[in-house]
PDB file of N, CA and C in Angstrom:
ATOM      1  N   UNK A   1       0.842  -1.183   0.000  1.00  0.00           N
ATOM      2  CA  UNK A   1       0.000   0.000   0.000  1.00  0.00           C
ATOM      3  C   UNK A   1       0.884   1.242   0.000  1.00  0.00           C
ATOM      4  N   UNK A   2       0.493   2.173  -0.861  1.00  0.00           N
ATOM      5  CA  UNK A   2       0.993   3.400  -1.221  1.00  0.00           C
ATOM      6  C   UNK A   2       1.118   4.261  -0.171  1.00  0.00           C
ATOM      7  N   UNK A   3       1.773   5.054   0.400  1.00  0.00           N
ATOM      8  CA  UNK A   3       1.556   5.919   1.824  1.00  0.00           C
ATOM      9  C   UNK A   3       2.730   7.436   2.092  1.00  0.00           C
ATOM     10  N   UNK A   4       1.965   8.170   1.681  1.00  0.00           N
ATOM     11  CA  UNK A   4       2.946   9.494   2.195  1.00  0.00           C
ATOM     12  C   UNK A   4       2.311  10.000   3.294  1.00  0.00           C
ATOM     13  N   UNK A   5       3.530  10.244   4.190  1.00  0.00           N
ATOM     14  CA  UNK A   5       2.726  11.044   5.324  1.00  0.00           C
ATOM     15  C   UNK A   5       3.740  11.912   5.612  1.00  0.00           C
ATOM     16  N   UNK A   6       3.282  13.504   5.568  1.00  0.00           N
ATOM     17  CA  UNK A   6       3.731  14.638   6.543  1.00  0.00           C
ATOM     18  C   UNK A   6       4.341  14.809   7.294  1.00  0.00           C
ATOM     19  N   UNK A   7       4.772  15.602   7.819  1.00  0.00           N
ATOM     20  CA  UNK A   7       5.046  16.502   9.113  1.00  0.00           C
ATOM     21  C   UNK A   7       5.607  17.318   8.963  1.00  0.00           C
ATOM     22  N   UNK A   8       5.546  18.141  10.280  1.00  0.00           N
ATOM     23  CA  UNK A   8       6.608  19.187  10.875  1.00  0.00           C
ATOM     24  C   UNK A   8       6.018  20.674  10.463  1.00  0.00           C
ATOM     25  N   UNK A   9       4.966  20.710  10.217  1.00  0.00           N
ATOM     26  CA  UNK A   9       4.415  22.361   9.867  1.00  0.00           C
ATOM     27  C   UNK A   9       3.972  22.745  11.553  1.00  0.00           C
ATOM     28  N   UNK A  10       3.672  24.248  11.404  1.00  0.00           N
ATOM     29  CA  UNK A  10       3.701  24.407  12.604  1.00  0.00           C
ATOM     30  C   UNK A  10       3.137  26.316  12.436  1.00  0.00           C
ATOM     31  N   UNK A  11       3.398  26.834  14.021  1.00  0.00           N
ATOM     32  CA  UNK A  11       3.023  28.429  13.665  1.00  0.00           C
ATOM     33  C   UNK A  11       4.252  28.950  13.811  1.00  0.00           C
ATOM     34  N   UNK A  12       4.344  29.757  13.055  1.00  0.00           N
ATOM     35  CA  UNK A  12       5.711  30.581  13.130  1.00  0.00           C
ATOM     36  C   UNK A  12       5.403  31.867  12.548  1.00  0.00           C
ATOM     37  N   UNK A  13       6.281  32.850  13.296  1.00  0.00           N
ATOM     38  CA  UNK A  13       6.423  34.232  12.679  1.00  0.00           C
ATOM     39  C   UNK A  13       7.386  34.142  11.590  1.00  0.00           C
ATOM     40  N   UNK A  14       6.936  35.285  10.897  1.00  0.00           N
ATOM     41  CA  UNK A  14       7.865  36.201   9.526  1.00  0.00           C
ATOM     42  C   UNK A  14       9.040  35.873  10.193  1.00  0.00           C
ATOM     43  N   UNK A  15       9.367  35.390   9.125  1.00  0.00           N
ATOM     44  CA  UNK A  15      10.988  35.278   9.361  1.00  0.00           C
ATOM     45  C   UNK A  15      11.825  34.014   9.879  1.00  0.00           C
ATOM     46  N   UNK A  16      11.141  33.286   9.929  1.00  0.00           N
ATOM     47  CA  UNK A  16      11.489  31.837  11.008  1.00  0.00           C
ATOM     48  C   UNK A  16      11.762  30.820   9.959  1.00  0.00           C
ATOM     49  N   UNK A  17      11.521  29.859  10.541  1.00  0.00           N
ATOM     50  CA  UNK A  17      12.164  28.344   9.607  1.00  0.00           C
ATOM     51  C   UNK A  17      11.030  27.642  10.544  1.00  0.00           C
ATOM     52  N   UNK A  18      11.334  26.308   9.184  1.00  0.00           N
ATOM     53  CA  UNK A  18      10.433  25.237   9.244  1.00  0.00           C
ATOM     54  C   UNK A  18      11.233  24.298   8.714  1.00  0.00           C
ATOM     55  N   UNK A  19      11.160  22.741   9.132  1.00  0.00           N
ATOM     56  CA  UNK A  19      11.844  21.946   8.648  1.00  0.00           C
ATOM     57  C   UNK A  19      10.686  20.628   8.010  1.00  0.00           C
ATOM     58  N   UNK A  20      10.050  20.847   7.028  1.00  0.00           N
ATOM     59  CA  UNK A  20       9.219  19.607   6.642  1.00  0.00           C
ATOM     60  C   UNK A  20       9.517  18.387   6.019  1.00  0.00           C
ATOM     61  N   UNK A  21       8.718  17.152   6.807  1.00  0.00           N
ATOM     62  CA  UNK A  21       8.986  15.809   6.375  1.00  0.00           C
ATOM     63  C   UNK A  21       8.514  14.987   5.813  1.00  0.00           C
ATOM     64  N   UNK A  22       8.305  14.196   4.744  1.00  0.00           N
ATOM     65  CA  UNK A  22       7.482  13.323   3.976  1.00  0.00           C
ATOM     66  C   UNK A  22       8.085  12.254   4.191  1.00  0.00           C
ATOM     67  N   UNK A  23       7.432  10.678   4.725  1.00  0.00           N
ATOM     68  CA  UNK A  23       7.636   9.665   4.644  1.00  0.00           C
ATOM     69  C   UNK A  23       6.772   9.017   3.847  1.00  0.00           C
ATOM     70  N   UNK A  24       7.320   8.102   2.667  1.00  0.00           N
ATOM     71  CA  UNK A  24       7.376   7.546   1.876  1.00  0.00           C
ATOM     72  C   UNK A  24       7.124   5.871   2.101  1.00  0.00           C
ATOM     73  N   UNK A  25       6.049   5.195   1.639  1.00  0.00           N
ATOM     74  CA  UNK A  25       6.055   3.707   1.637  1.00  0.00           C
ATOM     75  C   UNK A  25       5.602   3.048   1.011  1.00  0.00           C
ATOM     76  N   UNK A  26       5.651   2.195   0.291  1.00  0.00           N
ATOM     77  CA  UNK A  26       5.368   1.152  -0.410  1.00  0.00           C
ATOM     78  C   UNK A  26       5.543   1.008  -2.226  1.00  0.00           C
ATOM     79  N   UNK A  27       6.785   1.971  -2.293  1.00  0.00           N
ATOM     80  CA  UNK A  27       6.880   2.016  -3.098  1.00  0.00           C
ATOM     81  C   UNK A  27       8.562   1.886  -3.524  1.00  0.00           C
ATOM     82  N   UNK A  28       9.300   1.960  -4.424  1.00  0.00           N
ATOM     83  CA  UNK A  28      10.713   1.716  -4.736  1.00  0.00           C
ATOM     84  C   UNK A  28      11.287   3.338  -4.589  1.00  0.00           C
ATOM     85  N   UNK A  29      11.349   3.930  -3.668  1.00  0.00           N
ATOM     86  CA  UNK A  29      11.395   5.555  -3.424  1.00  0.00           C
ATOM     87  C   UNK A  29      12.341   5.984  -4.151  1.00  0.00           C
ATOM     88  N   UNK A  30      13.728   4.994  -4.555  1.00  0.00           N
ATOM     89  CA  UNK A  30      14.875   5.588  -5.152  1.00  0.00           C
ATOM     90  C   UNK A  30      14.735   6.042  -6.776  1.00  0.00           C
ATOM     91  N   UNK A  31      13.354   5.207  -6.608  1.00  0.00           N
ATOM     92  CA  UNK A  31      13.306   5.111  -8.400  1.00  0.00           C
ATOM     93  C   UNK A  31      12.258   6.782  -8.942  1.00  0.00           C
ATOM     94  N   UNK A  32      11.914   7.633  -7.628  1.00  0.00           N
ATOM     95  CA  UNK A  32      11.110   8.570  -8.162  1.00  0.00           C
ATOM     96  C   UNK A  32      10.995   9.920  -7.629  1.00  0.00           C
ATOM     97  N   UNK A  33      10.871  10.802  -8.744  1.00  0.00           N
ATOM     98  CA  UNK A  33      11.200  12.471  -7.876  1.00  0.00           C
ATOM     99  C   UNK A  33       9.481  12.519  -7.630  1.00  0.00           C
ATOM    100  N   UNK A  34      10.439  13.505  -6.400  1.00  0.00           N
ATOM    101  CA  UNK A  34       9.133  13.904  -5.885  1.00  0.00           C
ATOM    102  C   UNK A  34       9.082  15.950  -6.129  1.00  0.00           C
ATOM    103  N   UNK A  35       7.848  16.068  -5.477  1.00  0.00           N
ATOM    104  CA  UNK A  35       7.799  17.350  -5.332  1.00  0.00           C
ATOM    105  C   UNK A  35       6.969  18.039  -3.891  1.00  0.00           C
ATOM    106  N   UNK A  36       7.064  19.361  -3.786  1.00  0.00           N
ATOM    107  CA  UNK A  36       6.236  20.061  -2.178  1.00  0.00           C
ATOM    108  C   UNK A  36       5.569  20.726  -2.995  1.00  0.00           C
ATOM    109  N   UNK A  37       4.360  20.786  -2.900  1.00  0.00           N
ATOM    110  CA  UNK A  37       2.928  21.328  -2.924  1.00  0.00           C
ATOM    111  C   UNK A  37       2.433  21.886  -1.755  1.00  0.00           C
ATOM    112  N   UNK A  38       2.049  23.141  -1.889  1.00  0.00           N
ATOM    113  CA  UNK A  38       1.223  24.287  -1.240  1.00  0.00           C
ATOM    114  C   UNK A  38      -0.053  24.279  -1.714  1.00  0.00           C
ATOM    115  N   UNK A  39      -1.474  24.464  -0.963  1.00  0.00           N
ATOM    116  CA  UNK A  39      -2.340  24.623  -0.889  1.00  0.00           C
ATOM    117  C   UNK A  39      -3.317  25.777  -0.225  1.00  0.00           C
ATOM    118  N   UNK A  40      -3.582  26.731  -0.867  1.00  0.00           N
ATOM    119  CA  UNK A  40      -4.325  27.535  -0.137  1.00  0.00           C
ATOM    120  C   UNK A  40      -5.912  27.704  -0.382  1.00  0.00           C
ATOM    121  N   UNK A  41      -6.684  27.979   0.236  1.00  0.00           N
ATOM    122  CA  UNK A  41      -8.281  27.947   0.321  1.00  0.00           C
ATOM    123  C   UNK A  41      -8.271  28.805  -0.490  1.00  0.00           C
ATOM    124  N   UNK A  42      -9.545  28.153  -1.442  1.00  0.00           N
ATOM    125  CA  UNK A  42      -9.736  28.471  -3.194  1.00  0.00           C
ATOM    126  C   UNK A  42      -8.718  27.996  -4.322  1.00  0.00           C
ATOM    127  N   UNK A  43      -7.671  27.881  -3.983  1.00  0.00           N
ATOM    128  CA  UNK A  43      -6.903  27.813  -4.435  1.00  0.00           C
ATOM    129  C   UNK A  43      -6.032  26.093  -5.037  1.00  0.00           C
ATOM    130  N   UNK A  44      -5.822  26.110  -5.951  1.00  0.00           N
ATOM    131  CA  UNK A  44      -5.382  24.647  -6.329  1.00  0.00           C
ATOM    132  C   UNK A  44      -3.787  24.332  -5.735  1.00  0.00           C
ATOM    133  N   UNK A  45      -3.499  22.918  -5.696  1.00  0.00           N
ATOM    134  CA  UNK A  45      -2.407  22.931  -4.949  1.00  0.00           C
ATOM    135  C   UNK A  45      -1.367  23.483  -5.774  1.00  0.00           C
ATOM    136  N   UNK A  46      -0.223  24.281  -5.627  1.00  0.00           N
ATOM    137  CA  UNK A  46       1.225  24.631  -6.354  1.00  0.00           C
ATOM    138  C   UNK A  46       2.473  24.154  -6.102  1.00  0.00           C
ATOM    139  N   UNK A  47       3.223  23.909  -7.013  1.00  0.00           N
ATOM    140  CA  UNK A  47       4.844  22.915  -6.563  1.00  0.00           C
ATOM    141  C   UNK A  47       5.426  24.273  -6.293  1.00  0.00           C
ATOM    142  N   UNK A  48       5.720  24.337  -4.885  1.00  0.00           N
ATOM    143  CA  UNK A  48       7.360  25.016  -4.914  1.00  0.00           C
ATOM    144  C   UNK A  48       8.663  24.157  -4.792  1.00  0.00           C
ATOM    145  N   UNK A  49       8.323  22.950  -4.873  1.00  0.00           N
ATOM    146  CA  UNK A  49       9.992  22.718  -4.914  1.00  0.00           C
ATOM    147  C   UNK A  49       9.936  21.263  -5.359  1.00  0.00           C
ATOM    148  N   UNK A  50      10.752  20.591  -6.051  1.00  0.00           N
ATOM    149  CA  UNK A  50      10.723  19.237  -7.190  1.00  0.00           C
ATOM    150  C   UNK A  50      12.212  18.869  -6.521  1.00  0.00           C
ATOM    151  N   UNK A  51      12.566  17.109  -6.641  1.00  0.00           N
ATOM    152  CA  UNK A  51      13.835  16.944  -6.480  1.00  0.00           C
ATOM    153  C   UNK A  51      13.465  15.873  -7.626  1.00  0.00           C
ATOM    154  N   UNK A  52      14.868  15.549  -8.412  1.00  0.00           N
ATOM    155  CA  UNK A  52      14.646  14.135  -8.770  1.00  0.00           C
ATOM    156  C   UNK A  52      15.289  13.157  -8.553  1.00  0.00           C
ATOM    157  N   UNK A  53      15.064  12.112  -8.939  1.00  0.00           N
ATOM    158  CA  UNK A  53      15.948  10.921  -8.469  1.00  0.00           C
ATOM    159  C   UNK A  53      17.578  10.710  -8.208  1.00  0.00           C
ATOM    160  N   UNK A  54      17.815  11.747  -9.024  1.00  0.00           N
ATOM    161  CA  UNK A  54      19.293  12.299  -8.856  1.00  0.00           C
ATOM    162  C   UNK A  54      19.939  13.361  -8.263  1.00  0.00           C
ATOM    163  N   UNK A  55      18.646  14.106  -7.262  1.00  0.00           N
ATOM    164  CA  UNK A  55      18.793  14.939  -6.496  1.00  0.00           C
ATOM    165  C   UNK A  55      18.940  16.012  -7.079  1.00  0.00           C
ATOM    166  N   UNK A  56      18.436  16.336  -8.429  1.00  0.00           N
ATOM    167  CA  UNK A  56      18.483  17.699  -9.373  1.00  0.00           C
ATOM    168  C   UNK A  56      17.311  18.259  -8.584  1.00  0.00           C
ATOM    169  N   UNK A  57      17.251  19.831  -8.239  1.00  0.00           N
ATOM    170  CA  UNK A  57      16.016  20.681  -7.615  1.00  0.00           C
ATOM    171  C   UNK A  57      15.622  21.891  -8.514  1.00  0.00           C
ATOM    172  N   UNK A  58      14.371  21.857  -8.422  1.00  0.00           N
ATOM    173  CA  UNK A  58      13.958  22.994  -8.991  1.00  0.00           C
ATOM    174  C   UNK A  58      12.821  23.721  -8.291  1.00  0.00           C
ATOM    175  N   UNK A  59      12.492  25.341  -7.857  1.00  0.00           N
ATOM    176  CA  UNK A  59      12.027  25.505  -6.924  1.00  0.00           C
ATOM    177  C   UNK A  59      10.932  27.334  -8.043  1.00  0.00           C
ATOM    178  N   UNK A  60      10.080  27.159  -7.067  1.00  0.00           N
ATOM    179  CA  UNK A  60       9.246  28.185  -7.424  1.00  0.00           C
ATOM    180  C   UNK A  60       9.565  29.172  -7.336  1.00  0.00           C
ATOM    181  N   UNK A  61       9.185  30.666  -8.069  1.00  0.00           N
ATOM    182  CA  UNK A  61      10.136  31.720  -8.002  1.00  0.00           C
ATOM    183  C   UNK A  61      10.394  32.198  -6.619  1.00  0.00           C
ATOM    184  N   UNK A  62       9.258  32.170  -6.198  1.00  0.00           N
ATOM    185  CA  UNK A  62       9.066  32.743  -4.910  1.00  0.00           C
ATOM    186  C   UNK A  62       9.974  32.025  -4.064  1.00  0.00           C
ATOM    187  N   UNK A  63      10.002  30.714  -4.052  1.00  0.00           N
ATOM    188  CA  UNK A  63      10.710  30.091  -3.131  1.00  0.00           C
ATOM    189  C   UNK A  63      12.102  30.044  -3.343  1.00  0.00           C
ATOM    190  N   UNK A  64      12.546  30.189  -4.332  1.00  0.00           N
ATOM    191  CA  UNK A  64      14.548  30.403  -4.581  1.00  0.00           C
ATOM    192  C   UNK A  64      15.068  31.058  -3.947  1.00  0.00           C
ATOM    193  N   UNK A  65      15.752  30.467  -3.564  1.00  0.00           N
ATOM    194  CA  UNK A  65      16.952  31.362  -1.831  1.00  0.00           C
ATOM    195  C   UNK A  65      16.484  31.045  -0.618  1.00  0.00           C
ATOM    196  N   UNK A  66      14.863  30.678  -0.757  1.00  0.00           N
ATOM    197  CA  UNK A  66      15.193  30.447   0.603  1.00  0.00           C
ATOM    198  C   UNK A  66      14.157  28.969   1.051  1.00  0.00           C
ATOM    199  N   UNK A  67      14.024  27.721   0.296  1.00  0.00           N
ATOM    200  CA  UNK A  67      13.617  26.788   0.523  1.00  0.00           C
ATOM    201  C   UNK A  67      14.567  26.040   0.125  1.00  0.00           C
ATOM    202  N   UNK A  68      14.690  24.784   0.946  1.00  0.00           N
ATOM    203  CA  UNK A  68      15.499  24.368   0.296  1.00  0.00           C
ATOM    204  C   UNK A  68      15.174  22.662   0.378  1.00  0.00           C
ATOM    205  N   UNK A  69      14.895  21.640  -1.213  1.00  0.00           N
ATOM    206  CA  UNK A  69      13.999  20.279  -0.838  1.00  0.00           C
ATOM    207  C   UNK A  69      15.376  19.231  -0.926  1.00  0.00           C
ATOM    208  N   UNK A  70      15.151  17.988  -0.093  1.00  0.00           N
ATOM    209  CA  UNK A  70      16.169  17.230  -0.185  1.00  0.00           C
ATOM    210  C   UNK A  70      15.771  16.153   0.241  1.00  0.00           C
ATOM    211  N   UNK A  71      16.821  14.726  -0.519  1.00  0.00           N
ATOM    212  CA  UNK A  71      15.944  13.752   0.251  1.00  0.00           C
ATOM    213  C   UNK A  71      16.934  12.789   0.794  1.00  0.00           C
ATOM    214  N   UNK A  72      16.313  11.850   1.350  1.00  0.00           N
ATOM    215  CA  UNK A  72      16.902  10.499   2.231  1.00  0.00           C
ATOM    216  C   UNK A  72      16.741   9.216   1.803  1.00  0.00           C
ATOM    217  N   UNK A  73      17.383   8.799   0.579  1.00  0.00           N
ATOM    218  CA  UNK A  73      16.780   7.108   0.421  1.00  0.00           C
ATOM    219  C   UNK A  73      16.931   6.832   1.089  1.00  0.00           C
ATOM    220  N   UNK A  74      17.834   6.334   2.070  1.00  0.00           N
ATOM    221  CA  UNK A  74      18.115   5.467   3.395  1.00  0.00           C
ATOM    222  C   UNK A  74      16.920   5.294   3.977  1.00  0.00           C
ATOM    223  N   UNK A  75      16.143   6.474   4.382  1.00  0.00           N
ATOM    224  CA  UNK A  75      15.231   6.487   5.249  1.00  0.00           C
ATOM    225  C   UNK A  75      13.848   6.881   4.241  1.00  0.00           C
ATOM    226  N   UNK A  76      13.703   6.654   2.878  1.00  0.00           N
ATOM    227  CA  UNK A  76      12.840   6.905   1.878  1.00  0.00           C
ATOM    228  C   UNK A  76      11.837   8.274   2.655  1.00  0.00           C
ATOM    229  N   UNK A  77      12.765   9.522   2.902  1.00  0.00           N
ATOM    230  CA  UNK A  77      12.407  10.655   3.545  1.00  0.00           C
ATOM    231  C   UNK A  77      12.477  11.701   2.269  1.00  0.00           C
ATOM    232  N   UNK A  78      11.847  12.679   2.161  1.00  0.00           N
ATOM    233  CA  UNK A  78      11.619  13.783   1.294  1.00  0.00           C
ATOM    234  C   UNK A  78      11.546  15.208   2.810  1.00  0.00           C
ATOM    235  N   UNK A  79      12.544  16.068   2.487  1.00  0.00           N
ATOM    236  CA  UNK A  79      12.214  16.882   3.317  1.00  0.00           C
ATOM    237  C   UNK A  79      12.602  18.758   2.674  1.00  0.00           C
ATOM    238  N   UNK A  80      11.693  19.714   3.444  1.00  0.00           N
ATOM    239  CA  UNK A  80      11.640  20.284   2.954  1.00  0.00           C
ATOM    240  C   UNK A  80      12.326  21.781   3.900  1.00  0.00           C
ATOM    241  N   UNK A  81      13.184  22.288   3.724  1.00  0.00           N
ATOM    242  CA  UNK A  81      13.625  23.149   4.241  1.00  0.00           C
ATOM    243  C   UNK A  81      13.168  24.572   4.183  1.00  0.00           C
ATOM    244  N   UNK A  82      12.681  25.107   5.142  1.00  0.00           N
ATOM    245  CA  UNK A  82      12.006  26.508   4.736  1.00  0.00           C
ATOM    246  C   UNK A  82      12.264  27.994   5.704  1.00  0.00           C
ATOM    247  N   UNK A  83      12.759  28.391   5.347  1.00  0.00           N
ATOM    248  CA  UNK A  83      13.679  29.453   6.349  1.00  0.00           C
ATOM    249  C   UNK A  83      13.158  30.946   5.438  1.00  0.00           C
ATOM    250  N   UNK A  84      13.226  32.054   6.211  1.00  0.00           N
ATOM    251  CA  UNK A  84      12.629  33.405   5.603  1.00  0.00           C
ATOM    252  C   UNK A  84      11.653  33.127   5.641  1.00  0.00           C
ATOM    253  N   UNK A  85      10.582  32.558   6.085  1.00  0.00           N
ATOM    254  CA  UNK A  85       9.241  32.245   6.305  1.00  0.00           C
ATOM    255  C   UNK A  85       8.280  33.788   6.165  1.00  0.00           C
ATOM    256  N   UNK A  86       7.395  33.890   5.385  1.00  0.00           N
ATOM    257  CA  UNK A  86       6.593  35.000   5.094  1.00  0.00           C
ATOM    258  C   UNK A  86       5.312  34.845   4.930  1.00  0.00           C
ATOM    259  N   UNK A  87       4.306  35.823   5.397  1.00  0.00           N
ATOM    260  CA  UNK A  87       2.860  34.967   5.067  1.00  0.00           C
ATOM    261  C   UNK A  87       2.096  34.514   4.408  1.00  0.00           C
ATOM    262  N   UNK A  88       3.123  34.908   3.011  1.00  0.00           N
ATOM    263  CA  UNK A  88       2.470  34.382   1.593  1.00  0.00           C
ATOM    264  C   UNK A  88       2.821  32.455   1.186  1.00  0.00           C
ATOM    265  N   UNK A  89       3.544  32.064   2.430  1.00  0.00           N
ATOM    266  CA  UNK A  89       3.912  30.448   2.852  1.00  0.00           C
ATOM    267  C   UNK A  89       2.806  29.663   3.369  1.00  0.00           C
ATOM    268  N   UNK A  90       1.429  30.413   4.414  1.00  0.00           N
ATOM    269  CA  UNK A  90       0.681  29.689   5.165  1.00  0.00           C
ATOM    270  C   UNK A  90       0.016  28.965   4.010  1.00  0.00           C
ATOM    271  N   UNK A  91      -0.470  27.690   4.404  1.00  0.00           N
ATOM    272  CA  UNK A  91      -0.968  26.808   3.558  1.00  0.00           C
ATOM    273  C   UNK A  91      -0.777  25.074   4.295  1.00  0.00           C
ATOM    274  N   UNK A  92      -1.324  24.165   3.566  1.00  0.00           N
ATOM    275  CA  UNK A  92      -1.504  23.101   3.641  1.00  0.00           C
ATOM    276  C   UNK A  92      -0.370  22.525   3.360  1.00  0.00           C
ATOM    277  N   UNK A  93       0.768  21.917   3.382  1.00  0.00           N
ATOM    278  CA  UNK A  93       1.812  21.186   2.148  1.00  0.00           C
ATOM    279  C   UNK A  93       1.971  20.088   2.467  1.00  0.00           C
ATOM    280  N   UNK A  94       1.638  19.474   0.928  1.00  0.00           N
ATOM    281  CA  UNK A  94       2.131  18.355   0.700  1.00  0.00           C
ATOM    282  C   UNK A  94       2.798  17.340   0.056  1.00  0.00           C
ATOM    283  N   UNK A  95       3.509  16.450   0.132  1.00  0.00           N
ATOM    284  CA  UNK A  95       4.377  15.703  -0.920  1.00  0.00           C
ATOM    285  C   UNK A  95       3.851  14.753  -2.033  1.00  0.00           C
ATOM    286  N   UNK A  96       4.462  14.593  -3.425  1.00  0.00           N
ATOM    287  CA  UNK A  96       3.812  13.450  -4.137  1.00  0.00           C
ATOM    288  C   UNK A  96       4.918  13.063  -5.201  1.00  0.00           C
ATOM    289  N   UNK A  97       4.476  12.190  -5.949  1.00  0.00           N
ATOM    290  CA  UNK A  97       5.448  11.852  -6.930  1.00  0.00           C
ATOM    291  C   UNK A  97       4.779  12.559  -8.463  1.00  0.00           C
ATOM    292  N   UNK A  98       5.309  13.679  -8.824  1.00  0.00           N
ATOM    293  CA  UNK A  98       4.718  13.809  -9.891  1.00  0.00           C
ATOM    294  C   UNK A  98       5.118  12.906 -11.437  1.00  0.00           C
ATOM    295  N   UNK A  99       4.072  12.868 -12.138  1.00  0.00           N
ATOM    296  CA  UNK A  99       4.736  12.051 -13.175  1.00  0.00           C
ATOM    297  C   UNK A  99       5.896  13.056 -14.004  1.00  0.00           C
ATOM    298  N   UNK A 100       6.163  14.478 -14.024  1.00  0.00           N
ATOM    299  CA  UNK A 100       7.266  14.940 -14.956  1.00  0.00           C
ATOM    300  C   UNK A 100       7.119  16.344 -14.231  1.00  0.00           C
ATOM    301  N   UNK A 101       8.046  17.103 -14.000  1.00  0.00           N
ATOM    302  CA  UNK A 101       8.318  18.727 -13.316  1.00  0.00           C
ATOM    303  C   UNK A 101       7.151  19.441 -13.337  1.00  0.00           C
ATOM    304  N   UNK A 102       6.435  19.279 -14.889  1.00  0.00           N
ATOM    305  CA  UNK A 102       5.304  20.054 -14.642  1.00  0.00           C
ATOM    306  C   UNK A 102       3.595  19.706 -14.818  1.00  0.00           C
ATOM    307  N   UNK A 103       3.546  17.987 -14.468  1.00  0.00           N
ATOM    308  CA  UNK A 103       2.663  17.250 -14.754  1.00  0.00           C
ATOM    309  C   UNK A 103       1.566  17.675 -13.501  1.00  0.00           C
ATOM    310  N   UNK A 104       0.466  17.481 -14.007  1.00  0.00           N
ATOM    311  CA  UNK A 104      -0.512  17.465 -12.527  1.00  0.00           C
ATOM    312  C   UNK A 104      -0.950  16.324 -12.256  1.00  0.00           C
ATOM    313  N   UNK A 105      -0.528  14.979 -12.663  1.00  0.00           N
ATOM    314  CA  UNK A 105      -1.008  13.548 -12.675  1.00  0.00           C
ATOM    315  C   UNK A 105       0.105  12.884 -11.820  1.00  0.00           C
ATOM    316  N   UNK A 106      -0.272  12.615 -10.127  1.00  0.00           N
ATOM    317  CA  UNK A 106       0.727  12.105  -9.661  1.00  0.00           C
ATOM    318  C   UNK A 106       0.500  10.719  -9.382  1.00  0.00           C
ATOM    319  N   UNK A 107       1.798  10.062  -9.045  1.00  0.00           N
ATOM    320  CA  UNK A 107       2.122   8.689  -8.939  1.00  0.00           C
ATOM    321  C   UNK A 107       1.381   8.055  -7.787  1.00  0.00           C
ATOM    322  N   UNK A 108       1.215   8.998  -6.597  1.00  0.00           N
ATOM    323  CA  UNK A 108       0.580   8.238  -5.390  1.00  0.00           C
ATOM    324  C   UNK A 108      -0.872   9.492  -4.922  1.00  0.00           C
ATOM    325  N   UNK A 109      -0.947   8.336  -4.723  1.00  0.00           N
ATOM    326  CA  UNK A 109      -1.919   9.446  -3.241  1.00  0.00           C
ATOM    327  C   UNK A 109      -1.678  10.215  -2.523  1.00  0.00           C
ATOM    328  N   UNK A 110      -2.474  11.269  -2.454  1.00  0.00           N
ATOM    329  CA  UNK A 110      -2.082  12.545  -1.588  1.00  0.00           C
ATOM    330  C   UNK A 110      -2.254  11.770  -0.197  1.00  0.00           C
ATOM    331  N   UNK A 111      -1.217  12.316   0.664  1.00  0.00           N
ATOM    332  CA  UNK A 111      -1.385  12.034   2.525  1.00  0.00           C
ATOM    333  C   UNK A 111      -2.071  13.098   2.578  1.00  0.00           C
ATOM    334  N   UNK A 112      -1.969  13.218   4.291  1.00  0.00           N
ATOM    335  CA  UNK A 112      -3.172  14.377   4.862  1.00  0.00           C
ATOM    336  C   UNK A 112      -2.377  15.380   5.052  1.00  0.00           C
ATOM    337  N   UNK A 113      -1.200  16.042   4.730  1.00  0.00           N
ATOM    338  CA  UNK A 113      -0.245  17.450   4.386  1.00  0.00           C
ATOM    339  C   UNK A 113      -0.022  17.516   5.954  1.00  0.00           C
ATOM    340  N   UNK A 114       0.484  18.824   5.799  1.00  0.00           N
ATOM    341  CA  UNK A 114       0.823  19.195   7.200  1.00  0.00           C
ATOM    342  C   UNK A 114       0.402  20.714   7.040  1.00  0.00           C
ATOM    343  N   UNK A 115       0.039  21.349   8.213  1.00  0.00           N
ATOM    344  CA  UNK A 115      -0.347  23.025   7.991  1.00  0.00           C
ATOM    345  C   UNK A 115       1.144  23.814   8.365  1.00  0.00           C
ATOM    346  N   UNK A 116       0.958  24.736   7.705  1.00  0.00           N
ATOM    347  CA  UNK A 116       1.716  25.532   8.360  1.00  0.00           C
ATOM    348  C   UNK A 116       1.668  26.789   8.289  1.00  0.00           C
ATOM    349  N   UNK A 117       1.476  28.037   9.407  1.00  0.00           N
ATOM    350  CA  UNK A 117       0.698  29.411   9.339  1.00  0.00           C
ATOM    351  C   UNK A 117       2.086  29.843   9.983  1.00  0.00           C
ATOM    352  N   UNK A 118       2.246  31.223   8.983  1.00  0.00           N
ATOM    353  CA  UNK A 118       3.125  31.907   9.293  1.00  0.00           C
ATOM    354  C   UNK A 118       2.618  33.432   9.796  1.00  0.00           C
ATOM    355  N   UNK A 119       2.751  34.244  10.997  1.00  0.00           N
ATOM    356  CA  UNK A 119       2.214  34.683  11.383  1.00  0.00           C
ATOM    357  C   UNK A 119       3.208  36.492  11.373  1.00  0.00           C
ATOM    358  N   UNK A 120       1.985  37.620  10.529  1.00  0.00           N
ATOM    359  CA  UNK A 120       3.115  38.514  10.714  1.00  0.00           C
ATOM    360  C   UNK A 120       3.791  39.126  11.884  1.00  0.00           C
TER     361      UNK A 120
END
């Protein structure tokens, strides 16, 4: 069974860090990039940040300089580094395998994200 699950969002002021975690299961994790998706009410989910299997990253404008995505085969972990925190960050996020950088058809099932409100 397919399984991503979250963590580590939280409240934080302007300006802070966040360290987010995706665990990964039932699947061959080495064999697939993933990406972090933001979600805001009304709003459809958005990638700010892609890794791929070879650890190539590519990140949303907004987010360049100061997110930073990386992962863990060892521990089939996806995590997401987020520092300069601003309130245009609060949102839902969550991890998936997209089928290509800019596909909206992903490989697994969405988990239940993690929140995270950044507070001015």
């Amino acid at each position: 069974q397919v399984q991503l699950v979250e963590s580590g969002g939280d409240l934080v002021q302007a300006g802070g860090s966040l360290r987010l975690s995706c665990v990964v299961s039932g699947i061959d994790f080495r064999e697939y990039d993933f990406g972090w998706y933001r979600q805001t009410p009304g709003k459809s989910r958005e990638l700010v940040a892609y890794i791929t299997r070879v650890s190539v990253t590519t990140y949303g404008d907004s987010e360049k300089g100061r997110f930073t995505i990386s992962r863990d085969n060892a521990k089939n972990t996806v995590h997401l580094q987020m520092d300069k925190l601003n309130t245009d960050d609060t949102g839902v996020y969550y991890c998936n395998a997209p089928w290509s950088l800019s596909s909206t058809t992903m490989l697994c099932p969405w988990g239940p994200g993690t929140q995270v409100t950044v507070s001015a």
